[in-house]
Protein backbone atom coordinates (compact mmCIF):
# COMPACT_ATOMS: atom_id res chain seq x y z
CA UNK A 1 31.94 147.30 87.61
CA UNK A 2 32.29 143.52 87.45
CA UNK A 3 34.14 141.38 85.44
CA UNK A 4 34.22 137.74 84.28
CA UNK A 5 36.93 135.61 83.57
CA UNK A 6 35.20 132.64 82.73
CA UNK A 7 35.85 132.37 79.37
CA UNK A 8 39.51 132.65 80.07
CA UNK A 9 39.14 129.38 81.93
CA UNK A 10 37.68 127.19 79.73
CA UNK A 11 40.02 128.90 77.10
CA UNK A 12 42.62 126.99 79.82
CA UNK A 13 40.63 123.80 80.06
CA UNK A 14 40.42 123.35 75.51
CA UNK A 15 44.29 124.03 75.74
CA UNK A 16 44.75 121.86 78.46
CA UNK A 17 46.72 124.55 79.81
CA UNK A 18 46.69 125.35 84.30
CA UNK A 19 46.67 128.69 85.53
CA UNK A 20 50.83 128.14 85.79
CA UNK A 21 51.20 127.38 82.72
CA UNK A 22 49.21 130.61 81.40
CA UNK A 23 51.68 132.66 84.51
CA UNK A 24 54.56 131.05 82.90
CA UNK A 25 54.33 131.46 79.16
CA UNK A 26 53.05 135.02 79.62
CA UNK A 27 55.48 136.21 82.92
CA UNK A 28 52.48 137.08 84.64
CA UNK A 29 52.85 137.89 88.52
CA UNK A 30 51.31 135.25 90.85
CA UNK A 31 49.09 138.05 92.19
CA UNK A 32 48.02 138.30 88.85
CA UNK A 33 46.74 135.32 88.60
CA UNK A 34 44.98 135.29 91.97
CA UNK A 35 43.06 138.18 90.36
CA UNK A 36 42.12 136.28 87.72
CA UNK A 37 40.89 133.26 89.53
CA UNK A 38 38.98 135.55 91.84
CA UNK A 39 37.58 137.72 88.92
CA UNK A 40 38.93 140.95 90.20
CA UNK A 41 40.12 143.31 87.76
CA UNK A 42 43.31 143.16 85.40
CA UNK A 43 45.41 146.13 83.63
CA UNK A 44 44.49 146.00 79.72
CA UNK A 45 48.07 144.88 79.41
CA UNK A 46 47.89 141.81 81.28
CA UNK A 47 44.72 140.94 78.72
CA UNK A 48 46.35 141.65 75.93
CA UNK A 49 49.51 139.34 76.71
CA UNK A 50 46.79 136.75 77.39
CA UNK A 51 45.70 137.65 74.55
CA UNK A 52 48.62 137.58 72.59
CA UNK A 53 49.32 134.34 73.52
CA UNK A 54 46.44 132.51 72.37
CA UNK A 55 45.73 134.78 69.64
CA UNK A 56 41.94 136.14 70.61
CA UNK A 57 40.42 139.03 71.35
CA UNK A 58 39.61 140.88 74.34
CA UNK A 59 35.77 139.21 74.53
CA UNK A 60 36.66 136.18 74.13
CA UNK A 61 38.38 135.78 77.94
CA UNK A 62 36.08 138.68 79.49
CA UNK A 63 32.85 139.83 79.93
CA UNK A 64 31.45 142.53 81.78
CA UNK A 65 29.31 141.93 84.62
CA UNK A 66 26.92 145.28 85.42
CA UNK A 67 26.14 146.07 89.07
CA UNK A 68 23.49 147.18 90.31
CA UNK A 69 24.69 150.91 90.42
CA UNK A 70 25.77 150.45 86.79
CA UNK A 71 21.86 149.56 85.64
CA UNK A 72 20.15 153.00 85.13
């Protein structure tokens, strides 16, 4: 399974927010945010602070990428 974090980024970009601002007004871990950058999976928690933070949903800083194994 794949994911996306694109969304999250513009989501940065229309709050004029960096990626250290989002570490610092959530306490995420640096490494954290690597993962993010490099669209590597997160823990549902660290979405939902994200989430909490700027008050959206899960889809609206994800989306699932299928590989190929996941196409039937």
């Amino acid at each position: 399974m794949a994911v996306s974090y694109v969304k999250l980024r513009k989501l940065l970009v229309e709050k004029n927010m960096s990626t250290a601002d989002l570490r610092r007004a959530t306490g995420l871990a640096p490494n954290t945010i690597t993962k993010l950058r490099q669209d590597d999976e997160v823990s549902l928690s660290v979405l939902g602070k994200i989430c909490a933070l700027f008050q959206v949903n899960f889809c609206d800083i994800v989306d699932y990428v299928p590989d190929r194994t996941d196409r039937q």
